[in-house]
Protein backbone atom coordinates (compact mmCIF):
# COMPACT_ATOMS: atom_id res chain seq x y z
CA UNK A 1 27.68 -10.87 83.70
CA UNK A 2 28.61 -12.49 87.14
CA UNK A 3 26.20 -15.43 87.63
CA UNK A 4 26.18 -14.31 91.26
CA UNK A 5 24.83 -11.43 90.97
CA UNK A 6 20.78 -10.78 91.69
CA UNK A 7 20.39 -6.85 92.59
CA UNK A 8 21.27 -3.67 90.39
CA UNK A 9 20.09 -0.82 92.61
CA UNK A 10 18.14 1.83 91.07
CA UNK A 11 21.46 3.63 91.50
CA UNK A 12 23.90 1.70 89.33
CA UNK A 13 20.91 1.70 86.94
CA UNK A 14 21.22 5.17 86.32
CA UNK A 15 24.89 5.13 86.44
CA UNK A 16 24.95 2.66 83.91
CA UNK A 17 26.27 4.25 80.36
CA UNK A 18 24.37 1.06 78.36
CA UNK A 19 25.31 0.09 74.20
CA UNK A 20 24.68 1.72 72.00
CA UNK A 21 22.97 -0.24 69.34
CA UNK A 22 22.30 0.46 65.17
CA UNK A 23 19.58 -2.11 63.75
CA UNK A 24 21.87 -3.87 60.94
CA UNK A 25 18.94 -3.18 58.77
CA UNK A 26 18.05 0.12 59.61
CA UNK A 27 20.26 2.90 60.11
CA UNK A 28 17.81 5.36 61.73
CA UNK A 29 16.96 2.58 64.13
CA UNK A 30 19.51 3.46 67.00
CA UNK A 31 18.84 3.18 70.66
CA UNK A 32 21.17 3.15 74.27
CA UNK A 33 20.37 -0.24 75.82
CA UNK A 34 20.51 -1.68 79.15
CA UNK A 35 21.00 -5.30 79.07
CA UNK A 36 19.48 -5.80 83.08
CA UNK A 37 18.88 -9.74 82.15
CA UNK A 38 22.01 -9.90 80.52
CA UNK A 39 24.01 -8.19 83.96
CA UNK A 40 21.81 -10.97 86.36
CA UNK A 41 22.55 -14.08 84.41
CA UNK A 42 19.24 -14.14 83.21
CA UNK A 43 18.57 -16.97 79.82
CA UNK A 44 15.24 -17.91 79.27
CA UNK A 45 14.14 -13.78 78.13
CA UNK A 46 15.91 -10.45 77.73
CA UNK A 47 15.05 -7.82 79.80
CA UNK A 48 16.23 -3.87 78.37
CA UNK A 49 15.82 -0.45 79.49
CA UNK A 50 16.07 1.26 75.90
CA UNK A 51 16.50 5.29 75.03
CA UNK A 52 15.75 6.84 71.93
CA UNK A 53 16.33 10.15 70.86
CA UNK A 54 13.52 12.09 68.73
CA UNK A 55 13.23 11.14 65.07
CA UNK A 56 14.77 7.36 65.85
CA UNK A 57 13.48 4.06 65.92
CA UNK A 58 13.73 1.43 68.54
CA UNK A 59 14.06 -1.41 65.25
CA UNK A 60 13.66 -1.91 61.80
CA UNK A 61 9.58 -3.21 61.58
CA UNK A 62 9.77 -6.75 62.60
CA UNK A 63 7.73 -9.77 63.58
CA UNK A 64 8.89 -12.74 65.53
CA UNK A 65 7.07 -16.21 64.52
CA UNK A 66 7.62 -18.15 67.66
CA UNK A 67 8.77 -15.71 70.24
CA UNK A 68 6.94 -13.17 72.54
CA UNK A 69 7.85 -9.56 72.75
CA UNK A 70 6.19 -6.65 75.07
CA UNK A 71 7.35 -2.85 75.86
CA UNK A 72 5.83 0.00 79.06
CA UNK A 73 6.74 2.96 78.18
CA UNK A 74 8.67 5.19 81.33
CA UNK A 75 8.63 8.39 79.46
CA UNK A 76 8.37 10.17 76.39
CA UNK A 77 6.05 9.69 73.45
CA UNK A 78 6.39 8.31 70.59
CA UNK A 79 4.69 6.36 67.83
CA UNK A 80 4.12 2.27 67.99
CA UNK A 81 3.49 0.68 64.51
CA UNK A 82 1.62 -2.43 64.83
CA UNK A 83 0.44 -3.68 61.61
CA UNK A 84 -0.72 -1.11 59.37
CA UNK A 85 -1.90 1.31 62.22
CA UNK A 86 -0.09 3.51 64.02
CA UNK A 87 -0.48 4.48 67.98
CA UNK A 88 0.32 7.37 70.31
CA UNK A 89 2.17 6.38 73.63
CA UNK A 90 3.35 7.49 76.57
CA UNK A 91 4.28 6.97 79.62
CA UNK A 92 2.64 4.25 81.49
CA UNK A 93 1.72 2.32 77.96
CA UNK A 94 1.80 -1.39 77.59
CA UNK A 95 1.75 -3.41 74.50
CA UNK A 96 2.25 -6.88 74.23
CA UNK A 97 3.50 -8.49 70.82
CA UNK A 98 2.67 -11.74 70.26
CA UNK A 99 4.30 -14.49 68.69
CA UNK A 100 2.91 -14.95 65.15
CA UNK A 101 1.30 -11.63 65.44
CA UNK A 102 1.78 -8.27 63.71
CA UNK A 103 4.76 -6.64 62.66
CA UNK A 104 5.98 -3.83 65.04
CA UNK A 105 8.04 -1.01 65.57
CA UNK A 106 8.43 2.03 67.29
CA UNK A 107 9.72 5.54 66.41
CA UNK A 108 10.23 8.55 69.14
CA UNK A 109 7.78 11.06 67.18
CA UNK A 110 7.99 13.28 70.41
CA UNK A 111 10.41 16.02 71.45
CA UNK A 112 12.40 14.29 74.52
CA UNK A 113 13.91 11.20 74.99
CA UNK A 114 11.87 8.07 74.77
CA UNK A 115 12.47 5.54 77.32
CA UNK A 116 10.95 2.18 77.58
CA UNK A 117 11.35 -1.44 78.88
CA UNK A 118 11.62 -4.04 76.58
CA UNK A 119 10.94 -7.70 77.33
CA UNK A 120 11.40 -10.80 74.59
CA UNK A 121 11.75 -14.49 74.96
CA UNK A 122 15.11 -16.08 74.13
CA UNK A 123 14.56 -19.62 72.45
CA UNK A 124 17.35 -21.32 71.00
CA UNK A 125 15.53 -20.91 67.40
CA UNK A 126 13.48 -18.52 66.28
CA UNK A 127 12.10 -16.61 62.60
CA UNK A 128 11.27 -13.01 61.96
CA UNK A 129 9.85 -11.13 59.08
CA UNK A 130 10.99 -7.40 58.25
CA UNK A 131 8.09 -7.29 56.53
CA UNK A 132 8.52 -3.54 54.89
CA UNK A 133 12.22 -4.79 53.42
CA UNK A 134 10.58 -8.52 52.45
CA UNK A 135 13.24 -9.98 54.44
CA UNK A 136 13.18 -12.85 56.59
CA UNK A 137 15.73 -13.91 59.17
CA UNK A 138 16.45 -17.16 61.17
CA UNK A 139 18.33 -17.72 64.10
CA UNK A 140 19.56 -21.02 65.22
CA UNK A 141 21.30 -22.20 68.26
CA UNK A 142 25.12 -22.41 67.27
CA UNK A 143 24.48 -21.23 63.97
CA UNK A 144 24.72 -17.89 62.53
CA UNK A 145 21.94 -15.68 61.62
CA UNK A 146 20.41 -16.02 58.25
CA UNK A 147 18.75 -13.52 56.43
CA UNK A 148 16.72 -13.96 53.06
CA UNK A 149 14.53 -12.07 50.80
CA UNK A 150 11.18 -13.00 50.51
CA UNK A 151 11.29 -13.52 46.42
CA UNK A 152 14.26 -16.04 47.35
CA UNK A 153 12.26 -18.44 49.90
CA UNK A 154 10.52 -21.50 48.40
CA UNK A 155 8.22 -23.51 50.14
CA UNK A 156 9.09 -27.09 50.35
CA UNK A 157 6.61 -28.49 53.04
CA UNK A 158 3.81 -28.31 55.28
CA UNK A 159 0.13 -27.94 52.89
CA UNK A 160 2.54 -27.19 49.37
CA UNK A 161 4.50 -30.38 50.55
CA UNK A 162 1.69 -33.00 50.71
CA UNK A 163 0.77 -35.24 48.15
């Protein structure tokens, strides 16, 4: 990153090889991402150009409890898992995922490449469900990332916790 810098040209966008990424949880979840946020300094939310090649997944099926997350589509299809029901998109496609909503995930279904923008708040703590694995993960600020099964968690506060 070079905290100076504020344009990448459509250009060096193309140009740009990007990471290639394998969801620690989910082997057939590998994509090529674009960090743009990431290469202007940007903190508060990431901002990725992701490609997936047919018969991948962008992530292992996920939901965030306090963060934001939303994806357009640029081209290809592919299927978007929200919940329990499954969607057809395309190019052009929007879908916002709210914090404390459903579980998501998408998987290129289609015959090309699937590329898509992908947008998600940054806070310095947040907790997400793999909810098909029964997993749950938190991330802290300075801390490392902790995952947990689901059997393993006991509630200690909030309605359980009052006398």
């Amino acid at each position: 990153m070079d905290k100076d810098r504020y344009l990448i040209t459509a250009k060096e966008i193309a140009g740009t090889e990007g990471l290639k990424k394998t969801h620690f949880l989910n082997p057939q979840a590998q994509r090529i991402n674009k960090s743009l946020g990431d290469m202007t300094g940007l903190t508060g939310f990431g901002f990725h150009i992701i490609e997936v090649e047919p018969g991948f997944e962008t992530t292992e099926h996920h939901r965030h409890h306090h963060e934001d997350e939303c994806i357009y589509v640029l081209e290809g299809t592919a299927t978007a898992y929200v919940g329990d029901e499954a969607f057809e998109i395309g190019a052009g496609d929007f879908i916002g995922y709210r914090k404390g909503g459903l579980a998501h995930s998408i998987k290129n279904t289609g015959t090309a490449l699937f590329r898509c923008i992908v947008v998600g708040e940054r806070l310095a703590h947040d907790v997400g469900d793999y909810t098909r694995l029964k997993k749950r993960i938190y991330r802290n600020a300075g801390l490392p990332w902790t995952l947990v099964d689901h059997d393993d968690m006991q509630e200690v506060g909030g309605s359980a916790g009052k006398k």
